[in-house]
C-alpha atoms as a PDB file:
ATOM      1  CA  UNK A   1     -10.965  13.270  -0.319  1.00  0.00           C
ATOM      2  CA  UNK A   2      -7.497  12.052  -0.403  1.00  0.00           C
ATOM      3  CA  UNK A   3      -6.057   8.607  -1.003  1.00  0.00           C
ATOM      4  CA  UNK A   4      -2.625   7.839   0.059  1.00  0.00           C
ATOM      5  CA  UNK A   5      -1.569   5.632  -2.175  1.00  0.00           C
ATOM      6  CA  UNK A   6       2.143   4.078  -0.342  1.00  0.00           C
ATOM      7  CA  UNK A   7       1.740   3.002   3.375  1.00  0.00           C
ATOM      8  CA  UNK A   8       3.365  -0.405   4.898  1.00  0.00           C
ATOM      9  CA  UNK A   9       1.035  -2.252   6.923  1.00  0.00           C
ATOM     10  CA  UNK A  10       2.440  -5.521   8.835  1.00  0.00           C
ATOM     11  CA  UNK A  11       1.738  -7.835  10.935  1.00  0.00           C
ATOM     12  CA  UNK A  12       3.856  -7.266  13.979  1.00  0.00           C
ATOM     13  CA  UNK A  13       4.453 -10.898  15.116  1.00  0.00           C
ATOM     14  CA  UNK A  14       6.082 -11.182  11.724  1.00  0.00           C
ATOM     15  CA  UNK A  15       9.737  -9.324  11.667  1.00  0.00           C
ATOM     16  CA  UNK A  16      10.710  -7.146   8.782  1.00  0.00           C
ATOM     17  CA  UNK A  17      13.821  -5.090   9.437  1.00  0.00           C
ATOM     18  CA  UNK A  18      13.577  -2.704   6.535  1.00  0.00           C
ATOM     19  CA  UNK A  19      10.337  -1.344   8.201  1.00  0.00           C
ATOM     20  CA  UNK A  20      10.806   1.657  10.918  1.00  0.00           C
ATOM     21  CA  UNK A  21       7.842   0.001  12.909  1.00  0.00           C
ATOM     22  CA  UNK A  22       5.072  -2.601  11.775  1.00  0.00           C
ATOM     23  CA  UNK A  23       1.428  -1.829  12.620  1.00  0.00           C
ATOM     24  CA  UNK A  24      -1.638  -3.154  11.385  1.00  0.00           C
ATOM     25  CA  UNK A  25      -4.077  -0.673   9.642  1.00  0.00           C
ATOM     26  CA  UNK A  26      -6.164   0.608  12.444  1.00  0.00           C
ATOM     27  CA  UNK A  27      -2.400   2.054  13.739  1.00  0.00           C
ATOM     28  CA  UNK A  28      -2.572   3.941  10.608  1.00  0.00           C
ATOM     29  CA  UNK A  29      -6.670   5.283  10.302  1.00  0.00           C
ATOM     30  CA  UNK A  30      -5.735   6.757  13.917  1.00  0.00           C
ATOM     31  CA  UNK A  31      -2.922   8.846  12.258  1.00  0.00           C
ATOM     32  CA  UNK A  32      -4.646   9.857   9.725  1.00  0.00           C
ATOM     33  CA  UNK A  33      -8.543   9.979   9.603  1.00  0.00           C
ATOM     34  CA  UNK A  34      -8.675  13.253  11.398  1.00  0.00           C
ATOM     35  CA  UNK A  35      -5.939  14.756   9.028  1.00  0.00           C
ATOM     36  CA  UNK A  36      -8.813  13.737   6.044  1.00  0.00           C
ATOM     37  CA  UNK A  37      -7.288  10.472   4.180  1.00  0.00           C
ATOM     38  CA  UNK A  38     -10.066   8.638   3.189  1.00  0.00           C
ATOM     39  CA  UNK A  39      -8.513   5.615   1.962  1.00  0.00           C
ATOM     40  CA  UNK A  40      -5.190   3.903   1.054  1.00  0.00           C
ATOM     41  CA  UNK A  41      -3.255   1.665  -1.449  1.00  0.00           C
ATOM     42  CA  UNK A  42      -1.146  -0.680   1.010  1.00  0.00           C
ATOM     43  CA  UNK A  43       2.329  -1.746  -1.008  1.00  0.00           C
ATOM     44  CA  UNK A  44       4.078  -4.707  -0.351  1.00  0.00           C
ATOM     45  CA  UNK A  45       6.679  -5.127   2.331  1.00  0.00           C
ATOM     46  CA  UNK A  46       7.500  -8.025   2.695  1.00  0.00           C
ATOM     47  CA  UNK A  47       8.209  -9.229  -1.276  1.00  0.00           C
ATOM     48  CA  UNK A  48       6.020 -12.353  -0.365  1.00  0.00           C
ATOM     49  CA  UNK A  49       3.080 -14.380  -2.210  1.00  0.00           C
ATOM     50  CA  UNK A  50       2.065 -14.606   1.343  1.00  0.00           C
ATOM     51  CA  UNK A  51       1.785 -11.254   2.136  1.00  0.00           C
ATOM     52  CA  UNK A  52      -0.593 -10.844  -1.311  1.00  0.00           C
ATOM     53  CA  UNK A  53      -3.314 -13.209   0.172  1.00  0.00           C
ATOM     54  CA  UNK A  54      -2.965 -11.714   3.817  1.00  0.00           C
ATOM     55  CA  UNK A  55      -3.718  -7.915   2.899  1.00  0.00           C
ATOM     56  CA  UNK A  56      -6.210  -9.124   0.029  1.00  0.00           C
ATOM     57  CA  UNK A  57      -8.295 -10.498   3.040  1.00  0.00           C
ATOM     58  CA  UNK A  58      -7.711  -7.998   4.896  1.00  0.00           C
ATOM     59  CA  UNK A  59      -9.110  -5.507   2.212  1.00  0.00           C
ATOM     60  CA  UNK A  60     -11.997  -7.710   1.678  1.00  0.00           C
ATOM     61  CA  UNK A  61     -13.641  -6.494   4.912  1.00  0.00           C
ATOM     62  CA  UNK A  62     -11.990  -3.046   5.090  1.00  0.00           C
ATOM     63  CA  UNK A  63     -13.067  -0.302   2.428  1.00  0.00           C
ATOM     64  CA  UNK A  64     -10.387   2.042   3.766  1.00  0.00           C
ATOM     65  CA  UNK A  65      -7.921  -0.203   1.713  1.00  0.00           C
ATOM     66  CA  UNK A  66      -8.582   0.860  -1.237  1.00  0.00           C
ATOM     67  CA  UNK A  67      -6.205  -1.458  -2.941  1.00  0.00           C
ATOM     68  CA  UNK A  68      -2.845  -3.759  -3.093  1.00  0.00           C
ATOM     69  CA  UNK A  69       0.326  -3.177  -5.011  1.00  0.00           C
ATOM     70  CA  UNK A  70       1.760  -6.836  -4.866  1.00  0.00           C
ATOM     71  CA  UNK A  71       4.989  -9.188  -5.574  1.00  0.00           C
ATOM     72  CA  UNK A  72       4.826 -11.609  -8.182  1.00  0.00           C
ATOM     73  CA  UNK A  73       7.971 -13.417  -9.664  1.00  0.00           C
ATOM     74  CA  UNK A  74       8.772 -11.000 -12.714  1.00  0.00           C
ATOM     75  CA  UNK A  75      11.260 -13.553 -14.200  1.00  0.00           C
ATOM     76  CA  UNK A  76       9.514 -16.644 -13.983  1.00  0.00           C
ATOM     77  CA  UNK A  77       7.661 -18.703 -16.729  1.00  0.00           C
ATOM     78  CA  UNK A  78       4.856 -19.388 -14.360  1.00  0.00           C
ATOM     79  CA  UNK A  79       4.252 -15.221 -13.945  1.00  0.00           C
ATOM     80  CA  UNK A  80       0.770 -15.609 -15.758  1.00  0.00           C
ATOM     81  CA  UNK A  81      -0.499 -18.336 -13.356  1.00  0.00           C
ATOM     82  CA  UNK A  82       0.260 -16.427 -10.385  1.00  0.00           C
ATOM     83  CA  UNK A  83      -1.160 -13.377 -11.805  1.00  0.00           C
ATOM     84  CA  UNK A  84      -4.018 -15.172 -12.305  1.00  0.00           C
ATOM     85  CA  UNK A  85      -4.365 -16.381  -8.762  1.00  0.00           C
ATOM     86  CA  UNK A  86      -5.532 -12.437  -7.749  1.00  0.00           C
ATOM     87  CA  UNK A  87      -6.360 -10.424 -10.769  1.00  0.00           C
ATOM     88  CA  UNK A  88     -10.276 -11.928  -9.936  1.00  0.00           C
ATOM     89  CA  UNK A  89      -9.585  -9.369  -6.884  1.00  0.00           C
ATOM     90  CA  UNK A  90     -10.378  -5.864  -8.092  1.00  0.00           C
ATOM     91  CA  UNK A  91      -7.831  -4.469  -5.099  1.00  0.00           C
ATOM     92  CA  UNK A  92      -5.430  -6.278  -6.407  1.00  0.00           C
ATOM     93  CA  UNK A  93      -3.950  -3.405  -8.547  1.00  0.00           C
ATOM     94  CA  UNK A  94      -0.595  -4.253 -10.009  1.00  0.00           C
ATOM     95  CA  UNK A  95       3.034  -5.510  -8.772  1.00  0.00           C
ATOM     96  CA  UNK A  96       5.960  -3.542  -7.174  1.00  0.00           C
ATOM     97  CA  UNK A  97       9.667  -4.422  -8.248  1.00  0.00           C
ATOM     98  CA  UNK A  98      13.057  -2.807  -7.048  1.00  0.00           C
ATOM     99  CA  UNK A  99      15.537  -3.427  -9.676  1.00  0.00           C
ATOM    100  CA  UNK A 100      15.407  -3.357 -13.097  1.00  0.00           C
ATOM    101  CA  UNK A 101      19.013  -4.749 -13.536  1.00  0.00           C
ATOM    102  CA  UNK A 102      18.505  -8.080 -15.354  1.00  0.00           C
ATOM    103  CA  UNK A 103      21.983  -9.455 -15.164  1.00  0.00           C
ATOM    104  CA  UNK A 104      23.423 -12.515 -16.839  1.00  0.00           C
ATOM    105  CA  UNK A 105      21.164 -15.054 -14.891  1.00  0.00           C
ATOM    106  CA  UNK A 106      17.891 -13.162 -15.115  1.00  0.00           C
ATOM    107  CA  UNK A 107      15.941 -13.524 -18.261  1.00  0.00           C
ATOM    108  CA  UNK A 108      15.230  -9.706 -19.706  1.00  0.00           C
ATOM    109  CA  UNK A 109      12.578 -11.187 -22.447  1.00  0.00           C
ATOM    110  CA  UNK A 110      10.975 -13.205 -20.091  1.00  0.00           C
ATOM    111  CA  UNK A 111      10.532 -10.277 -17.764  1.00  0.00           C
ATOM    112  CA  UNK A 112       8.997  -8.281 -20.950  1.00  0.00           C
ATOM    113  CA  UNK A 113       6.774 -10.823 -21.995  1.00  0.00           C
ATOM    114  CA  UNK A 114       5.340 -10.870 -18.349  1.00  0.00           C
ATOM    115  CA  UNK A 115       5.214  -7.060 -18.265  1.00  0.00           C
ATOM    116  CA  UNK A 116       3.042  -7.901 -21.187  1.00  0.00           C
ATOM    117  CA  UNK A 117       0.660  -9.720 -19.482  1.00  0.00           C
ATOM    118  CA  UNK A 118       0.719  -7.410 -16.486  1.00  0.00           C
ATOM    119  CA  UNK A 119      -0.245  -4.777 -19.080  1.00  0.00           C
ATOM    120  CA  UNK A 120      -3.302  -6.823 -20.732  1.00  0.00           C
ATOM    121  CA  UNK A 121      -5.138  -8.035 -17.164  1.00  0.00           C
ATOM    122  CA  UNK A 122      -5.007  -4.344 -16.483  1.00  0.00           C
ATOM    123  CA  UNK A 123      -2.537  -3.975 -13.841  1.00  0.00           C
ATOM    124  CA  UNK A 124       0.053  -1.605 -12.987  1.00  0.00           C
ATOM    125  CA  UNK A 125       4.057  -1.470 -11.809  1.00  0.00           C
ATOM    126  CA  UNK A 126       5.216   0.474  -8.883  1.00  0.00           C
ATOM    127  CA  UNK A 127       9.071   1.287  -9.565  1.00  0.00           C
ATOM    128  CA  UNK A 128      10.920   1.246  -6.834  1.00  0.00           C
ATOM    129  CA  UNK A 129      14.357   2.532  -8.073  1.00  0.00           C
ATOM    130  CA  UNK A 130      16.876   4.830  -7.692  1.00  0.00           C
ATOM    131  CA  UNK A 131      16.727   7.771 -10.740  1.00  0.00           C
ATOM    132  CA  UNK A 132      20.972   6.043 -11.472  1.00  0.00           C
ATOM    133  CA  UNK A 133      19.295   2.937 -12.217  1.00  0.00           C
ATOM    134  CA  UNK A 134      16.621   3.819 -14.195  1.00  0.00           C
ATOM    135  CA  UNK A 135      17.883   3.545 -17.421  1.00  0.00           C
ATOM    136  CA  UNK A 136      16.644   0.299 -18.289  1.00  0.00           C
ATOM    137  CA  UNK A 137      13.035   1.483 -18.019  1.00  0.00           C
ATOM    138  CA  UNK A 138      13.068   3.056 -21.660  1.00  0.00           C
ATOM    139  CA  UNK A 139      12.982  -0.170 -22.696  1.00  0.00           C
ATOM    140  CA  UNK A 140      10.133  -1.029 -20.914  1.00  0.00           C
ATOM    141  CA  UNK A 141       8.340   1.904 -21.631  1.00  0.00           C
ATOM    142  CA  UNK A 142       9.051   1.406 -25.278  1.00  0.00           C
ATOM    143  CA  UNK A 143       8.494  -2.256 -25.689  1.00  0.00           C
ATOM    144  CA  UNK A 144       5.503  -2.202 -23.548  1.00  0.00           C
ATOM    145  CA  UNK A 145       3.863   1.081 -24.225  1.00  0.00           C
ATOM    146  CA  UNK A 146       0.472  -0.072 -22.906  1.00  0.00           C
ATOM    147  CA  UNK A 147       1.355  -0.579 -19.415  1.00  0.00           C
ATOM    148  CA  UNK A 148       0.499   1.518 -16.452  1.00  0.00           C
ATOM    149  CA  UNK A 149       3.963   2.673 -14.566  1.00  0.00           C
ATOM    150  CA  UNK A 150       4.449   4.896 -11.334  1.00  0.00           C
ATOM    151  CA  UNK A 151       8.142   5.683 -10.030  1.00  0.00           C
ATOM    152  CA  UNK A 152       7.807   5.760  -6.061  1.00  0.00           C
ATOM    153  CA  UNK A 153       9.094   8.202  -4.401  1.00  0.00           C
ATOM    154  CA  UNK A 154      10.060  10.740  -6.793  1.00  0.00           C
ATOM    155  CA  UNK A 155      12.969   8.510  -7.891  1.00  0.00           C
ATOM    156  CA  UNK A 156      15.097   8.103  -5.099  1.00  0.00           C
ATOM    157  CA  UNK A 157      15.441  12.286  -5.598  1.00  0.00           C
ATOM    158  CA  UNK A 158      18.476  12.863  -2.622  1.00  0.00           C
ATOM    159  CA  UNK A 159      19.112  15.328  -1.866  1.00  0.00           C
ATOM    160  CA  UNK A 160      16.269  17.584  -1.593  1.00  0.00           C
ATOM    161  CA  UNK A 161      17.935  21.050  -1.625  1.00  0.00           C
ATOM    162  CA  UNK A 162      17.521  24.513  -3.739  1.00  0.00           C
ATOM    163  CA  UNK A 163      18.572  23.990  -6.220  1.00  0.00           C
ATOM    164  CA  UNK A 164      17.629  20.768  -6.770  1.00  0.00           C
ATOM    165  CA  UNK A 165      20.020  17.696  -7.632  1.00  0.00           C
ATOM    166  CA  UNK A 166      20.399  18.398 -11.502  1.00  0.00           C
ATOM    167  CA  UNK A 167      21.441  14.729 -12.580  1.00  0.00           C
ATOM    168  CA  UNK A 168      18.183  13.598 -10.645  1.00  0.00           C
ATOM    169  CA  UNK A 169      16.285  16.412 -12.500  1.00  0.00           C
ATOM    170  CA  UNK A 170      17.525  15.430 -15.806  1.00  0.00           C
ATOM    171  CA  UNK A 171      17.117  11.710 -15.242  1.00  0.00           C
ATOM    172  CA  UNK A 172      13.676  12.116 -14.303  1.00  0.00           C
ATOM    173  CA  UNK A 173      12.539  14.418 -16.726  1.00  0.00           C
ATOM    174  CA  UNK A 174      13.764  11.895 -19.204  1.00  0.00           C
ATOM    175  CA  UNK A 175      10.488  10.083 -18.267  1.00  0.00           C
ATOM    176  CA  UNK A 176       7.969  12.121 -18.742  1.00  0.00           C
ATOM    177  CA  UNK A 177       7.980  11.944 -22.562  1.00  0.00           C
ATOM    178  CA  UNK A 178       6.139   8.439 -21.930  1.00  0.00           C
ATOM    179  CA  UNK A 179       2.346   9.321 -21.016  1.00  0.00           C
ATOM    180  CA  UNK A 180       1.849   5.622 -19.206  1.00  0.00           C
ATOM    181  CA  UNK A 181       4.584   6.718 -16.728  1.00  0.00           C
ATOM    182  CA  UNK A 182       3.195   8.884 -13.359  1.00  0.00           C
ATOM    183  CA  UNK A 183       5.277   9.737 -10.230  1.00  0.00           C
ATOM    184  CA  UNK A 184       4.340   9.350  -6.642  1.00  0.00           C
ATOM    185  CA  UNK A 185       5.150  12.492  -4.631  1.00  0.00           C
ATOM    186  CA  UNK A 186       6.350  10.582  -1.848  1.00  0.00           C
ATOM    187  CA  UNK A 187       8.746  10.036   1.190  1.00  0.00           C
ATOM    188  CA  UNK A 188       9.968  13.312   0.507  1.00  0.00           C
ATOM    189  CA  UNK A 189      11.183  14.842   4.060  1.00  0.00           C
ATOM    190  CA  UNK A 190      13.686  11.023   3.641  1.00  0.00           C
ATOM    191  CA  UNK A 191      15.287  13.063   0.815  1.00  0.00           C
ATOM    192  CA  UNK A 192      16.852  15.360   3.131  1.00  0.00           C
ATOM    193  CA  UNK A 193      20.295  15.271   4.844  1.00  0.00           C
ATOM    194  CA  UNK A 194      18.587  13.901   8.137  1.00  0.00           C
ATOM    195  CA  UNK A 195      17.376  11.006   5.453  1.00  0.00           C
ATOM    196  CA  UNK A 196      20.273  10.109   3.902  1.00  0.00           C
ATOM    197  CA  UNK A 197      21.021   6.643   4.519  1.00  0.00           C
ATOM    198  CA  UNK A 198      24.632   7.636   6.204  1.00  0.00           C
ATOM    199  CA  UNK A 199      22.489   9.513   8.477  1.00  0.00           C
ATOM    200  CA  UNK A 200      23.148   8.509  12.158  1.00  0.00           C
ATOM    201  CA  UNK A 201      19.458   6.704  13.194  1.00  0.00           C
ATOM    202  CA  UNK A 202      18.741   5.145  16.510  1.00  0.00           C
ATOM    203  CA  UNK A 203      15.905   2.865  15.482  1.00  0.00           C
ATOM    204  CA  UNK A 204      15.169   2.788  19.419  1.00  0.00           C
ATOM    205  CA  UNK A 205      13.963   6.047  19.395  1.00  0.00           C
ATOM    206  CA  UNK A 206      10.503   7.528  17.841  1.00  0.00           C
ATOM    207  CA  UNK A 207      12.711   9.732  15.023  1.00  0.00           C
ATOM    208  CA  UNK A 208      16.073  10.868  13.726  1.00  0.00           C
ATOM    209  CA  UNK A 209      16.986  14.538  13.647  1.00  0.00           C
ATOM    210  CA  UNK A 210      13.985  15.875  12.246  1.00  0.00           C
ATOM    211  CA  UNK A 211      13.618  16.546   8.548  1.00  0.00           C
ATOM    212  CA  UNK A 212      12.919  20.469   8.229  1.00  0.00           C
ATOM    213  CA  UNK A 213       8.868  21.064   8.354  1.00  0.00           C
ATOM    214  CA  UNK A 214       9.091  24.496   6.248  1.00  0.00           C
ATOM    215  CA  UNK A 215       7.002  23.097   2.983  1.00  0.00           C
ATOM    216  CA  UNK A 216       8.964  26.137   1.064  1.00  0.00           C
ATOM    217  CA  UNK A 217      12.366  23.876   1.482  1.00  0.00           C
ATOM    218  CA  UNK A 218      10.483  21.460  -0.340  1.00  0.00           C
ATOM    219  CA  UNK A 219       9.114  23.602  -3.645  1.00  0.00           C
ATOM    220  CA  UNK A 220      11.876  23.359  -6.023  1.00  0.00           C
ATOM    221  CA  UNK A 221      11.975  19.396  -5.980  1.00  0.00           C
ATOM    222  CA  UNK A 222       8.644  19.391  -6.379  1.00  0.00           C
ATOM    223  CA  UNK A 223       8.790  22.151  -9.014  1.00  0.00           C
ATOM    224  CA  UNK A 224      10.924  19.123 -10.864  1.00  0.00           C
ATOM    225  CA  UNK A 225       8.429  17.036 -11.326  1.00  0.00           C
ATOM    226  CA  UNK A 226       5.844  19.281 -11.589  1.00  0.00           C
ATOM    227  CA  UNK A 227       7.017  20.967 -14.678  1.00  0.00           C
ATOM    228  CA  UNK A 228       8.077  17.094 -16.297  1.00  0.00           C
ATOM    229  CA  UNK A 229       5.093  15.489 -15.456  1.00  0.00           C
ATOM    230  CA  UNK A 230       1.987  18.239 -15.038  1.00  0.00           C
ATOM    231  CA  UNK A 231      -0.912  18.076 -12.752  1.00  0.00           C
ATOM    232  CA  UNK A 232      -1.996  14.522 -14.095  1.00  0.00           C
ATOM    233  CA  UNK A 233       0.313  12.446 -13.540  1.00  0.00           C
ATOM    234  CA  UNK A 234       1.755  13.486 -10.176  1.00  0.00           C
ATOM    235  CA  UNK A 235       0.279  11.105  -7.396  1.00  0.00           C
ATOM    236  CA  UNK A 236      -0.178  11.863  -3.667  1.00  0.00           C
ATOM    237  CA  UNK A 237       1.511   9.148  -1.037  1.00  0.00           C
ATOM    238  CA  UNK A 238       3.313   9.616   2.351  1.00  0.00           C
ATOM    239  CA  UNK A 239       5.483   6.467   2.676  1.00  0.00           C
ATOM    240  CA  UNK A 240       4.213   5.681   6.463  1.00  0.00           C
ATOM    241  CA  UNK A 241       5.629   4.498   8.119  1.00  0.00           C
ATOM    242  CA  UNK A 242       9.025   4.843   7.309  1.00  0.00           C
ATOM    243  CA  UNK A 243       9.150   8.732   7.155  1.00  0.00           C
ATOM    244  CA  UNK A 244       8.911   8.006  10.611  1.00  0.00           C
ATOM    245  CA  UNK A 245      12.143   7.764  10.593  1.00  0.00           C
ATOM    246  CA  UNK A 246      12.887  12.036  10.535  1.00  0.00           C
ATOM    247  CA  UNK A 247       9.549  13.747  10.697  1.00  0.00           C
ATOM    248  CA  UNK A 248       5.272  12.701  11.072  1.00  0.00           C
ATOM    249  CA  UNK A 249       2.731  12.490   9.036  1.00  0.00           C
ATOM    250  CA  UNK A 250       1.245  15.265   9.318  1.00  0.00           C
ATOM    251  CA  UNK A 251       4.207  17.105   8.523  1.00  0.00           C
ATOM    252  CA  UNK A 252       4.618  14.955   5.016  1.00  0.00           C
ATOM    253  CA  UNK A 253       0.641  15.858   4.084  1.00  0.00           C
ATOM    254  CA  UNK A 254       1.073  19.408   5.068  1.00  0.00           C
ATOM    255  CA  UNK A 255       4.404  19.685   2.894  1.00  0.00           C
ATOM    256  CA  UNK A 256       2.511  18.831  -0.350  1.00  0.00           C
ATOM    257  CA  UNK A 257      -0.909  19.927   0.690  1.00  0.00           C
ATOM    258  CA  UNK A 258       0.756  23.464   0.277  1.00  0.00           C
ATOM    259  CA  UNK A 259       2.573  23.098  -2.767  1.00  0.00           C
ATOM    260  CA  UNK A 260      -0.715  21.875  -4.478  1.00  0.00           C
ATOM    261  CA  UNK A 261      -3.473  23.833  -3.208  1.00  0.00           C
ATOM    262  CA  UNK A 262      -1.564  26.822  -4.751  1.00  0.00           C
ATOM    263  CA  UNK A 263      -2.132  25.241  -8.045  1.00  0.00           C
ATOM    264  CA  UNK A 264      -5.669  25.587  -7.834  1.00  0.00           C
ATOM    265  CA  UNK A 265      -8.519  23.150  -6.641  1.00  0.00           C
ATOM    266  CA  UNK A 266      -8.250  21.028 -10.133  1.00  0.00           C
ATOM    267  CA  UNK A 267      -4.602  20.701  -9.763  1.00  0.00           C
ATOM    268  CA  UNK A 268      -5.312  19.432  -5.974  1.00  0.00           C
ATOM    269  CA  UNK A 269      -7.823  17.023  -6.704  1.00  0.00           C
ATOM    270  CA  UNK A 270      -6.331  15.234  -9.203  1.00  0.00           C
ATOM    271  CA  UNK A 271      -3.334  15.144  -7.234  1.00  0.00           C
ATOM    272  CA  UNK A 272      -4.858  13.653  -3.738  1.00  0.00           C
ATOM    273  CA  UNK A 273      -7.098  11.400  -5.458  1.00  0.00           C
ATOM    274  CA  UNK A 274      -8.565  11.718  -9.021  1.00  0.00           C
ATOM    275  CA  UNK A 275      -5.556  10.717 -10.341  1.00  0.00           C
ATOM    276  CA  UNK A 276      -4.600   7.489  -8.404  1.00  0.00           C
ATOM    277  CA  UNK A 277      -8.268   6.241  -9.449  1.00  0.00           C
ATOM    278  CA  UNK A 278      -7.518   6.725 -12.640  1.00  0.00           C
ATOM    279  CA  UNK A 279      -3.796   5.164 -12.331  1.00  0.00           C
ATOM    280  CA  UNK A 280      -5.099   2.187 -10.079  1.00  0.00           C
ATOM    281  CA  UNK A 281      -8.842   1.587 -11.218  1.00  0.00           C
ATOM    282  CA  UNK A 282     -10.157   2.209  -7.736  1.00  0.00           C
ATOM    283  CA  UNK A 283     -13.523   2.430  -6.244  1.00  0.00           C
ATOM    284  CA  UNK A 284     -14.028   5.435  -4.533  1.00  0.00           C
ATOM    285  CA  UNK A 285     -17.673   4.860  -4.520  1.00  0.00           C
ATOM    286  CA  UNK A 286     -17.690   3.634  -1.025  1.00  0.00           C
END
């Protein structure tokens, strides 16, 4: 079994330029079915309350989508009404945010006190931030030590290269000292020069220069978090479709499918889909 727990599904008669290409979810099974994903946990794209309903009934008659990782207004006093409105929804698994800089017109103890309630209806947060900006998280961490927290894509870990960026090693380590806090093994062949967001792209075309496809370029990154954050709190997703962008899917599964089969069958499980149950309360029954 394995549950990929980061794709972006979207309507295509609704633009979004930060995706590579928008697709609906059979796009995606075609991909992927035959390379064994079983399921996935679609994330937000579109940083909607639109978006929420529209893949919530689309995972009401799809048991592939295994669940939702949302947007809900982290600042405002009206959080726990909205949260309300889909925590009746079992999918409905928790919230994504991508900044955790306050400033002087955002209202830090308003967003704790909503973390809060995020943390007692059960539900997670998907941290979408750079490991330079993820300072502020201690504080969450420490304030609200019962909620469930997952930093995508490895922290933003550019670039990926032997030996591995020490001040994104160091940053992210710093994180694994809280046991509510799990990493998503993600987007990694974006982490590479061909990734970098510099990197010259011609969104016309299928790919960039291709991200290298040797899983052994990969190891000491993932060695990183690894060693911080052990076999149980280290999360399989891809990131589809935006590694797109420099390399294929099947390259992405086969980079970490090697790393973590080496570990042992335990280790492997727990990393393609034990442990995003756990993280995300899903049912893998079906």
């Amino acid at each position: 079994m394995i549950i990929d727990t980061h794709v972006h599904f979207a309507d295509p008669s609704i633009p979004n330029g930060d995706l590579f290409r928008m697709a609906m979810p059979d796009v995606f099974k075609d991909i992927v079915r035959p390379l064994g994903v079983t399921g996935v946990v679609k994330v937000e794209a579109y940083r909607s309350m639109a978006e929420n309903v529209w893949v919530l009934n689309l995972a009401s008659d799809d048991p592939f989508i295994m669940g939702y990782v949302g947007t809900l207004d982290v600042y405002s006093d009206k959080f726990h009404g909205q949260l309300a409105r889909f925590t009746d929804n079992p999918k409905f698994c928790g919230i994504r945010i991508h900044t955790l800089d306050h400033g002087s017109v955002k209202n830090e103890s308003r967003f704790i006190q909503n973390m809060r309630l995020l943390a007692d209806a059960g539900r997670s947060l998907d941290v979408h931030v750079s490991h330079y900006d993820l300072s502020p998280l201690h504080s969450v961490a420490e304030q609200v030590p019962s909620l469930r927290m997952v930093l995508n894509h490895i922290a933003e870990g550019r670039m990926v290269n032997d030996p591995p960026n020490e001040e994104w090693a160091n940053n992210i380590s710093a994180f694994s000292k809280y046991p509510q806090i799990s990493v998503k093994v993600s987007a990694l062949v974006q982490m590479t020069d061909e990734g970098q967001p510099d990197a010259e792209v011609d969104f016309h075309v299928n790919r960039a220069v291709p991200a290298p496809s040797d899983p052994e370029h990969y190891r000491p990154v993932i060695d990183v978090v690894w060693n911080a954050f052990g076999e149980d709190r280290l999360i399989y997703a891809s990131n589809w479709p935006q590694i797109e962008r420099v390399s294929d899917y099947a390259t992405e599964l086969d980079i970490v499918r090697t790393y973590f089969d080496r570990k042992g069958s335990t280790a492997s499980e727990k990393f393609f889909w034990r442990n995003a149950r756990e993280f995300y309360s899903l049912d893998v029954s079906g």
